[in-house]
PDB file of N, CA and C in Angstrom:
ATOM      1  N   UNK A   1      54.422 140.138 180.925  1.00  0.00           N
ATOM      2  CA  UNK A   1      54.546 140.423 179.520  1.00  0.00           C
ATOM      3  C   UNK A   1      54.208 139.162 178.736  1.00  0.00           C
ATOM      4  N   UNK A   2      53.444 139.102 177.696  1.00  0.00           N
ATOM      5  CA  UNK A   2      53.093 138.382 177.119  1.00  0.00           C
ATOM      6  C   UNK A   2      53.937 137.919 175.683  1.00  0.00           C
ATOM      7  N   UNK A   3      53.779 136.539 175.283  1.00  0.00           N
ATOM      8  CA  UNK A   3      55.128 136.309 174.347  1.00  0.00           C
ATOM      9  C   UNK A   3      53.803 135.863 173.000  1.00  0.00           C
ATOM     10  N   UNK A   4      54.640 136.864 172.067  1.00  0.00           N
ATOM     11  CA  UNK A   4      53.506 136.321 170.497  1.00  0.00           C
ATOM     12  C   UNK A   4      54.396 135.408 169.696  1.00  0.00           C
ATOM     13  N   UNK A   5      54.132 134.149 170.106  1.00  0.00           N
ATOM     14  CA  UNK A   5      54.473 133.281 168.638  1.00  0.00           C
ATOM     15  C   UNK A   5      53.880 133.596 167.145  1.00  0.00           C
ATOM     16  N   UNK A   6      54.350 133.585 166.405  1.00  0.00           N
ATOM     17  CA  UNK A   6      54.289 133.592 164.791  1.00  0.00           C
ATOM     18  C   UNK A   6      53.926 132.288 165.000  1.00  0.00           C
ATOM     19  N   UNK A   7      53.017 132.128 164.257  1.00  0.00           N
ATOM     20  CA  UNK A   7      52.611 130.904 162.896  1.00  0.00           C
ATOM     21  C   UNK A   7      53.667 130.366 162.256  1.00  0.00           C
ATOM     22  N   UNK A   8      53.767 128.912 162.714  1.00  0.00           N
ATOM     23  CA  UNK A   8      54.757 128.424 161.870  1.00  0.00           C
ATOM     24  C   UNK A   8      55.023 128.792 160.437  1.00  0.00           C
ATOM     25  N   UNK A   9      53.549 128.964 159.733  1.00  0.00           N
ATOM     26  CA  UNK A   9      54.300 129.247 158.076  1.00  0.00           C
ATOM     27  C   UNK A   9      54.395 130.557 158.397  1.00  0.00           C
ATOM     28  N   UNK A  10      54.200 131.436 158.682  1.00  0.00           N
ATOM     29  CA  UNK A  10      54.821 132.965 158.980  1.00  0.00           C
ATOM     30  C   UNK A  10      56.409 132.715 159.201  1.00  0.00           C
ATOM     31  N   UNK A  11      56.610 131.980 160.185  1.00  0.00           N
ATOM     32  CA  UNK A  11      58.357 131.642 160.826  1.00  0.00           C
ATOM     33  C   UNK A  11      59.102 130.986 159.680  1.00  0.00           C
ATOM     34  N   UNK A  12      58.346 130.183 158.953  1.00  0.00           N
ATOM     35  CA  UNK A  12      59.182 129.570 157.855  1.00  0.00           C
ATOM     36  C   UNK A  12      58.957 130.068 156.633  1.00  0.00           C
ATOM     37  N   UNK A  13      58.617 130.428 155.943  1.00  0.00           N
ATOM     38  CA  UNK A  13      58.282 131.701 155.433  1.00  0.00           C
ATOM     39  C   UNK A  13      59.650 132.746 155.412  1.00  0.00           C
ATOM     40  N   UNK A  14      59.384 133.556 156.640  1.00  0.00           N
ATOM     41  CA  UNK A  14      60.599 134.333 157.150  1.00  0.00           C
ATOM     42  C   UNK A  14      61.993 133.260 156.994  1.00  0.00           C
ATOM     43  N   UNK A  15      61.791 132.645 157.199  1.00  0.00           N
ATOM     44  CA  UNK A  15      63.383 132.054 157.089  1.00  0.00           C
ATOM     45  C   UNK A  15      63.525 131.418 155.450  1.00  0.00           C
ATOM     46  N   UNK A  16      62.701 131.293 154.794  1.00  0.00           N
ATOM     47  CA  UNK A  16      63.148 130.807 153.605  1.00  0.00           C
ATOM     48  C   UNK A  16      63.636 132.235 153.106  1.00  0.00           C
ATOM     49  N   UNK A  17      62.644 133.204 153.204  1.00  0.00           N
ATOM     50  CA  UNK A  17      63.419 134.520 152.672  1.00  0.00           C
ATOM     51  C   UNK A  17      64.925 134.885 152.839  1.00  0.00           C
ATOM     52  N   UNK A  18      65.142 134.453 153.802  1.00  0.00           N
ATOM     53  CA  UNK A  18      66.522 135.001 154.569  1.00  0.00           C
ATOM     54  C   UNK A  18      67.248 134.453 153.764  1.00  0.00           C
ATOM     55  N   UNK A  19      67.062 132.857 153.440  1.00  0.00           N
ATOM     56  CA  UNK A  19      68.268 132.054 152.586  1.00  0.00           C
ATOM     57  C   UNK A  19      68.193 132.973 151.509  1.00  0.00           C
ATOM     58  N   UNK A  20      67.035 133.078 150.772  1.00  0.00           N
ATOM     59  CA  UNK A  20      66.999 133.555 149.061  1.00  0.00           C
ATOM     60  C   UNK A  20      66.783 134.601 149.043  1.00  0.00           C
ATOM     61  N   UNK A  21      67.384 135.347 149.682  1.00  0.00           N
ATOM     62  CA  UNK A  21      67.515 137.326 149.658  1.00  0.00           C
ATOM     63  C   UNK A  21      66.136 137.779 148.848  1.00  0.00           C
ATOM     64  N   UNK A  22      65.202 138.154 149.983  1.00  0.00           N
ATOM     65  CA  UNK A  22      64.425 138.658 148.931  1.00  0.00           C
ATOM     66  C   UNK A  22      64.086 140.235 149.301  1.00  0.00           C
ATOM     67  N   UNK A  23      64.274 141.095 148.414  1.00  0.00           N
ATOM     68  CA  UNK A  23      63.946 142.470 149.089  1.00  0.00           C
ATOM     69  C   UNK A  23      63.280 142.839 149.938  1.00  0.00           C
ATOM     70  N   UNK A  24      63.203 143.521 151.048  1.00  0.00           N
ATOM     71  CA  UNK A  24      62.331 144.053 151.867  1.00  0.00           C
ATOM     72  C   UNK A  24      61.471 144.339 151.363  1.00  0.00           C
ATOM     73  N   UNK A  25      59.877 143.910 151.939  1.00  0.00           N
ATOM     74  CA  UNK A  25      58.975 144.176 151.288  1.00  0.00           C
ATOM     75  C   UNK A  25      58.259 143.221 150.451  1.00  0.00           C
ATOM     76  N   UNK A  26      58.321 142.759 149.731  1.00  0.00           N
ATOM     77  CA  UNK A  26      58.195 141.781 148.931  1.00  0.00           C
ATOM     78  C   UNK A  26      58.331 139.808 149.409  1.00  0.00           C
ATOM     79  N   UNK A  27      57.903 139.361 148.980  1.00  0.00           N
ATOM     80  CA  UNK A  27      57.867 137.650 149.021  1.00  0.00           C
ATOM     81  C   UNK A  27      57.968 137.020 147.784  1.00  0.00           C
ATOM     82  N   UNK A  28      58.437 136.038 148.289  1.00  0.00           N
ATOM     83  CA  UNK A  28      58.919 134.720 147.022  1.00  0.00           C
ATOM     84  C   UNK A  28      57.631 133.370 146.911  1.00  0.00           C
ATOM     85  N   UNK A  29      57.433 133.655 145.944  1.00  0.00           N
ATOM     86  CA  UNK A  29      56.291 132.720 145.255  1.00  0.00           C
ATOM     87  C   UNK A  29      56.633 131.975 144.303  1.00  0.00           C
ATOM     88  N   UNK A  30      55.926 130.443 144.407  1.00  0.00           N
ATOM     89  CA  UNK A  30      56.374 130.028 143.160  1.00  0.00           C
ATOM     90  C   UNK A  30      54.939 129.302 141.979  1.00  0.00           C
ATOM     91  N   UNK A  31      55.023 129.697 141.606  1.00  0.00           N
ATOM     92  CA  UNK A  31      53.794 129.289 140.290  1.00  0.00           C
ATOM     93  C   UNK A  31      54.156 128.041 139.011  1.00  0.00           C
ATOM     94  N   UNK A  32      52.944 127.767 139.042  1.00  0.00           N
ATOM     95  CA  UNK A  32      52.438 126.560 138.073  1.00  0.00           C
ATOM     96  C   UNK A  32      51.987 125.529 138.733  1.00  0.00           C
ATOM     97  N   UNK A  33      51.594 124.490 137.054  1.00  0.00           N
ATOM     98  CA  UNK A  33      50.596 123.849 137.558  1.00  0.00           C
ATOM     99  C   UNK A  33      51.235 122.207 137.383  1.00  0.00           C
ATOM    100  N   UNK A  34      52.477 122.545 136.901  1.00  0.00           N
ATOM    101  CA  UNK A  34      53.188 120.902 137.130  1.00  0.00           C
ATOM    102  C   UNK A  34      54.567 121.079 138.206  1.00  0.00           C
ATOM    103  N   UNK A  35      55.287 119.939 137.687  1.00  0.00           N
ATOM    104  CA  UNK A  35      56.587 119.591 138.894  1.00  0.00           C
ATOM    105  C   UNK A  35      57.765 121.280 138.931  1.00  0.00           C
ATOM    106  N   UNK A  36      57.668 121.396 137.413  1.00  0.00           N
ATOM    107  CA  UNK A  36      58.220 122.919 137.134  1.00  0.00           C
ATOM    108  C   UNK A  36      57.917 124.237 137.533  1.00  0.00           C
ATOM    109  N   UNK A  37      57.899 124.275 139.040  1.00  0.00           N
ATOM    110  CA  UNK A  37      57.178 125.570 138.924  1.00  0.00           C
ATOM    111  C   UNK A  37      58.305 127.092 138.932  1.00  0.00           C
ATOM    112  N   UNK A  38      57.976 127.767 138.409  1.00  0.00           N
ATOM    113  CA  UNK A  38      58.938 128.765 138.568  1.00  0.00           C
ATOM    114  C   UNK A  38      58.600 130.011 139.847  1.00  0.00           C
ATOM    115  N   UNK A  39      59.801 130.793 140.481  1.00  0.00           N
ATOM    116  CA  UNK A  39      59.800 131.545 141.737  1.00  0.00           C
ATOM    117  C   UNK A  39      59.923 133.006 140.952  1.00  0.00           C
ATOM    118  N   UNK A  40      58.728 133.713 141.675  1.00  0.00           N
ATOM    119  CA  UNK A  40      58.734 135.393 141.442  1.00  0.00           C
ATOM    120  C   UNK A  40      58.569 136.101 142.287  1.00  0.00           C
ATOM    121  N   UNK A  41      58.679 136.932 142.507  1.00  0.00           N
ATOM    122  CA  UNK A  41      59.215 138.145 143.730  1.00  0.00           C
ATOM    123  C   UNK A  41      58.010 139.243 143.559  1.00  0.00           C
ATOM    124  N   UNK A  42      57.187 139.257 144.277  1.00  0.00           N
ATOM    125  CA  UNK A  42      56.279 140.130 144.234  1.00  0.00           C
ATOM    126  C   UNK A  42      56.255 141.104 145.514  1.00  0.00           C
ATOM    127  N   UNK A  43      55.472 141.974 145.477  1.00  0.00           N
ATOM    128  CA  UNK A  43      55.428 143.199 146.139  1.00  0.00           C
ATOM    129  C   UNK A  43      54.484 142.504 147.483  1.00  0.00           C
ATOM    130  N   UNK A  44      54.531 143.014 148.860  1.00  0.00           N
ATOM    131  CA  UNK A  44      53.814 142.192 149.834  1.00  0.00           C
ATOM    132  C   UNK A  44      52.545 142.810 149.828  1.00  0.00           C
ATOM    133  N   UNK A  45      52.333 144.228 148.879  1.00  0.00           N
ATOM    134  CA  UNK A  45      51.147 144.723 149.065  1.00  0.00           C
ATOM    135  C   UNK A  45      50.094 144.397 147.963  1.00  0.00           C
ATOM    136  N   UNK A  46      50.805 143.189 147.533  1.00  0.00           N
ATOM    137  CA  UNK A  46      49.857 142.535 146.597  1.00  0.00           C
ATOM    138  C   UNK A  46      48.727 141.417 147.552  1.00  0.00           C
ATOM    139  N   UNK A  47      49.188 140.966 148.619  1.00  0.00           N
ATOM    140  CA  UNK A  47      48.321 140.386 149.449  1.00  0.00           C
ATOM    141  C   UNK A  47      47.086 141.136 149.923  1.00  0.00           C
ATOM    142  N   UNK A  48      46.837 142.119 149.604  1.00  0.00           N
ATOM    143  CA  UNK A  48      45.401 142.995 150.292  1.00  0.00           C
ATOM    144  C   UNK A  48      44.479 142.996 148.971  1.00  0.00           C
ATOM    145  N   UNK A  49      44.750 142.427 147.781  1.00  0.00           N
ATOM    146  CA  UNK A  49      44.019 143.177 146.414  1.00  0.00           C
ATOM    147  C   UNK A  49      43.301 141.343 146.496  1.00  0.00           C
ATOM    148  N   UNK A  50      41.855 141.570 146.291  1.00  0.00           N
ATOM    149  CA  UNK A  50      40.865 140.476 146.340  1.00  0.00           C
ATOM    150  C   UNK A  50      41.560 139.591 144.970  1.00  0.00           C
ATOM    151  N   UNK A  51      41.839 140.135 143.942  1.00  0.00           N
ATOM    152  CA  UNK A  51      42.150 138.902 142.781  1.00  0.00           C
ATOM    153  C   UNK A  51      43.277 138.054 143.206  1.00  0.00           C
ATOM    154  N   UNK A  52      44.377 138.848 143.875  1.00  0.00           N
ATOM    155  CA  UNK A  52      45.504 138.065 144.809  1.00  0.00           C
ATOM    156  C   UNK A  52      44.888 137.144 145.711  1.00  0.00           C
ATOM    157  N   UNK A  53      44.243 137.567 146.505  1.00  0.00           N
ATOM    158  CA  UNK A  53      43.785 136.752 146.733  1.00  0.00           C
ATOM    159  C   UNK A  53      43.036 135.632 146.758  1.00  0.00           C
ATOM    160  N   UNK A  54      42.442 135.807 145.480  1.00  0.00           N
ATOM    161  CA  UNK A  54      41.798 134.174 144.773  1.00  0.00           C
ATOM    162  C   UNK A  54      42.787 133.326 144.303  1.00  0.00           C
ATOM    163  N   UNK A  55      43.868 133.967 144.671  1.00  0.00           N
ATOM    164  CA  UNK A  55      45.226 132.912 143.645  1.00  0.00           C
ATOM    165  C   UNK A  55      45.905 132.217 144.983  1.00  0.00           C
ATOM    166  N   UNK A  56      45.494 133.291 145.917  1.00  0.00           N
ATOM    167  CA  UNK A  56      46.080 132.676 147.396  1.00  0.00           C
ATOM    168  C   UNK A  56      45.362 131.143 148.223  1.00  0.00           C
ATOM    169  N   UNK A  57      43.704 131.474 147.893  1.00  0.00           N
ATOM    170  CA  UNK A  57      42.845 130.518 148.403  1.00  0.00           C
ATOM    171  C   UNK A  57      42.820 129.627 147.620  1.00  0.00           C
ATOM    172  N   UNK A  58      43.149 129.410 146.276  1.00  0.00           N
ATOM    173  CA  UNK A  58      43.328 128.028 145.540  1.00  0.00           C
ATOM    174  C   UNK A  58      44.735 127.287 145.698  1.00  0.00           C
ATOM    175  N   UNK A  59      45.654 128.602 146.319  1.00  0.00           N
ATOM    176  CA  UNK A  59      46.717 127.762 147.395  1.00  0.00           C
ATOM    177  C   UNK A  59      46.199 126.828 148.490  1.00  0.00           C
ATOM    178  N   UNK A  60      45.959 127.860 148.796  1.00  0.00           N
ATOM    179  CA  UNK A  60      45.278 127.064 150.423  1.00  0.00           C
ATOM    180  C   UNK A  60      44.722 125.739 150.544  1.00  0.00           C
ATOM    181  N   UNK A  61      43.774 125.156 149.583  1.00  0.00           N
ATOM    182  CA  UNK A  61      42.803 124.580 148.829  1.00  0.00           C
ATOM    183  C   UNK A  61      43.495 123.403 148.280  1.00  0.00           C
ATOM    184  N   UNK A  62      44.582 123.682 147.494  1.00  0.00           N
ATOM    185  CA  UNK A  62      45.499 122.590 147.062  1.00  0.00           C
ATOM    186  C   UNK A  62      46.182 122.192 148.136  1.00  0.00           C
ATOM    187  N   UNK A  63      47.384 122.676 148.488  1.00  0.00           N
ATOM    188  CA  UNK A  63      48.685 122.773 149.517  1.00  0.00           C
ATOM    189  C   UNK A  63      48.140 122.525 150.761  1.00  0.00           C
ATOM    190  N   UNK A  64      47.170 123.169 151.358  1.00  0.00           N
ATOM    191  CA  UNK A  64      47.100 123.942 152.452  1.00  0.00           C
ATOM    192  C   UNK A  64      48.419 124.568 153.020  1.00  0.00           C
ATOM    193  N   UNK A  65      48.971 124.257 154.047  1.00  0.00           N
ATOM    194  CA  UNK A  65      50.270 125.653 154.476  1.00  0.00           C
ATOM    195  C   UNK A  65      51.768 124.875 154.173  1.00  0.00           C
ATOM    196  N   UNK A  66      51.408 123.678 153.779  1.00  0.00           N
ATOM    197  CA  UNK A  66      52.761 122.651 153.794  1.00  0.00           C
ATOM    198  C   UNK A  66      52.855 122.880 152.038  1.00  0.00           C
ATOM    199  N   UNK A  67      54.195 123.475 152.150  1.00  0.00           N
ATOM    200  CA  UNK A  67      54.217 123.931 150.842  1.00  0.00           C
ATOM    201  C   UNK A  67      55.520 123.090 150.387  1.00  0.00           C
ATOM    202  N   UNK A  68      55.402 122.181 149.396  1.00  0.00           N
ATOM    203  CA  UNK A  68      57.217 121.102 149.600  1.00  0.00           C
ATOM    204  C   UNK A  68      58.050 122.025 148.733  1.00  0.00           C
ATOM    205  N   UNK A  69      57.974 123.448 147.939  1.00  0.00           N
ATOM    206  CA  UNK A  69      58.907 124.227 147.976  1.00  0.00           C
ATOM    207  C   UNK A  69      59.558 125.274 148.913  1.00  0.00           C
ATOM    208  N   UNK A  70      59.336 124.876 150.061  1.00  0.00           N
ATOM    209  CA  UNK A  70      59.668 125.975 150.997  1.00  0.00           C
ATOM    210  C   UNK A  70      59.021 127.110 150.806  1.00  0.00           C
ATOM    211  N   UNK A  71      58.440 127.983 149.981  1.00  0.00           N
ATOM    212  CA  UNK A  71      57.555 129.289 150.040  1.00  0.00           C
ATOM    213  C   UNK A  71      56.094 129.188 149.768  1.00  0.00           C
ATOM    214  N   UNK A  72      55.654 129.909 149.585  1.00  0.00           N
ATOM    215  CA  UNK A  72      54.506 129.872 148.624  1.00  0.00           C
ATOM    216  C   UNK A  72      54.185 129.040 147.516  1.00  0.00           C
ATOM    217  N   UNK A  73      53.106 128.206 147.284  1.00  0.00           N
ATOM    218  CA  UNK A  73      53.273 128.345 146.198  1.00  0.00           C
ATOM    219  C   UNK A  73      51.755 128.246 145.227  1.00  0.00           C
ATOM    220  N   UNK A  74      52.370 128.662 144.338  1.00  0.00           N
ATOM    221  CA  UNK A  74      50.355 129.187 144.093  1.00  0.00           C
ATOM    222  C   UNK A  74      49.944 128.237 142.592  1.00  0.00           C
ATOM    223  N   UNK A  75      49.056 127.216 142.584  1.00  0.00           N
ATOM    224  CA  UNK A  75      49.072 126.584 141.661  1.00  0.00           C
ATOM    225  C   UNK A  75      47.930 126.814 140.425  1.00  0.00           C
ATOM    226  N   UNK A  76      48.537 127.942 139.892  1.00  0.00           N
ATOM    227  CA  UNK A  76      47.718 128.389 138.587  1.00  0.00           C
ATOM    228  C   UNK A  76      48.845 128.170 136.924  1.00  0.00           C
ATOM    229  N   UNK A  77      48.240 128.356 136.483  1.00  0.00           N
ATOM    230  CA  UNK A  77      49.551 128.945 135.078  1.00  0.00           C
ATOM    231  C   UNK A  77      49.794 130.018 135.169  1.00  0.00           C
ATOM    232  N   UNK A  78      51.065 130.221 134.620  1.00  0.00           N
ATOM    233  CA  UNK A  78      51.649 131.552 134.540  1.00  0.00           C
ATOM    234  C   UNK A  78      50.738 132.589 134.274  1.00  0.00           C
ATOM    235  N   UNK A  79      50.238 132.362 132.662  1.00  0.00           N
ATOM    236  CA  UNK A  79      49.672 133.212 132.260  1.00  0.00           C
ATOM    237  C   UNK A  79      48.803 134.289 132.735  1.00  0.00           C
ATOM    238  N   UNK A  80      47.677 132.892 134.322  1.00  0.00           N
ATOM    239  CA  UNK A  80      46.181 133.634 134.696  1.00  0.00           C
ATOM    240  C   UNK A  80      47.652 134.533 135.949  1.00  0.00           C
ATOM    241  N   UNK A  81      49.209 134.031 136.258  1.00  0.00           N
ATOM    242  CA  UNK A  81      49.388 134.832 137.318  1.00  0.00           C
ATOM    243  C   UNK A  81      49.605 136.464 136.872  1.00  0.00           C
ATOM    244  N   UNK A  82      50.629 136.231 135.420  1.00  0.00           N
ATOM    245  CA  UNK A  82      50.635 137.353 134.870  1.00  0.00           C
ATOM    246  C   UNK A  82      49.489 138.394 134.585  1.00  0.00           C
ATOM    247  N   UNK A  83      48.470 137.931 134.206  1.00  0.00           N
ATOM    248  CA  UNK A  83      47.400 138.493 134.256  1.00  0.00           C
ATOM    249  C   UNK A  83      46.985 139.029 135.694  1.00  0.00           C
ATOM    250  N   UNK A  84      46.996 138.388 136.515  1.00  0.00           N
ATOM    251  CA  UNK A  84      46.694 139.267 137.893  1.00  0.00           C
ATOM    252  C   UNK A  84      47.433 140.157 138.479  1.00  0.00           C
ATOM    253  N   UNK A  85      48.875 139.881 138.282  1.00  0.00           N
ATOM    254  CA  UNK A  85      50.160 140.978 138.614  1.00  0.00           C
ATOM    255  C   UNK A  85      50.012 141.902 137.814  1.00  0.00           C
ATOM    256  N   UNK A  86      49.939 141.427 136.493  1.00  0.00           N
ATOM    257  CA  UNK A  86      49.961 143.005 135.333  1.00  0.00           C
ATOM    258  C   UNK A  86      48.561 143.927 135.720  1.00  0.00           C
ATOM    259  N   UNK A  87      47.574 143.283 136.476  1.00  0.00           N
ATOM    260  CA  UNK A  87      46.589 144.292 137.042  1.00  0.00           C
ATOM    261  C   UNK A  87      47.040 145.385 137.990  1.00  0.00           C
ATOM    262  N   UNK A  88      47.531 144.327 138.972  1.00  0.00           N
ATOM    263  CA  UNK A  88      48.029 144.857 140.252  1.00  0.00           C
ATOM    264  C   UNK A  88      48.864 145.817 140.207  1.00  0.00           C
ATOM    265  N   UNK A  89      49.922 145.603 139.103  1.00  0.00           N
ATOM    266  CA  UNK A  89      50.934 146.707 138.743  1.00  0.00           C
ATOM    267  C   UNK A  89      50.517 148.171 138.348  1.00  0.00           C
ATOM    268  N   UNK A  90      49.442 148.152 137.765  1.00  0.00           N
ATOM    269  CA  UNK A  90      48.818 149.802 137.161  1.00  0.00           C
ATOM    270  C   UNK A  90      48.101 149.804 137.942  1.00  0.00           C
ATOM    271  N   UNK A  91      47.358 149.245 139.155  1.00  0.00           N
ATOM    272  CA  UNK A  91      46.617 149.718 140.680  1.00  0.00           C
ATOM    273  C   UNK A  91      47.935 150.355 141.461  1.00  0.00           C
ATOM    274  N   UNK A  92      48.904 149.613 141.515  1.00  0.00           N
ATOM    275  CA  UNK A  92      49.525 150.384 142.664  1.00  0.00           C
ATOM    276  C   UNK A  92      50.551 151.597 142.100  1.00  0.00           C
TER     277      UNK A  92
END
């Protein structure tokens, strides 16, 4: 039988959730573009929609997976995030 390790940021990830209760389903993100960033709770099926994902790869890009808030974190302004969630919200 074969053993599947998770990806460390998958494993840590999962465990930051656990501390900060986050609904099933959903992940904790945190946004902006200075020391202030603020944490939002989004739906996990926002990860499959291509504009999410341009907000994900300019993570990647900055951060890469070492994120020094423990989750996510996606370095745009609020505004362009709101703008991509308030899409996402009348798609799903």
């Amino acid at each position: 039988m074969a053993i599947i390790r998770l990806p460390s940021f998958i494993s840590s990830v999962t465990q930051f959730h656990k501390l900060h209760s986050v609904p099933k389903g959903h992940l904790a993100v945190y946004v902006g573009e200075t020391d202030k960033k603020k944490r939002y709770v989004v739906p996990i099926a926002y990860l499959n929609h291509p504009s999410f994902q341009d907000l994900l790869q300019k993570a990647e890009e900055e951060f890469g997976f070492q994120h020094s808030m423990g989750g996510l974190t996606i370095p745009c302004n609020e505004d362009a995030f709101f703008h991509v969630t308030s899409r996402l919200n009348n798609a799903l």
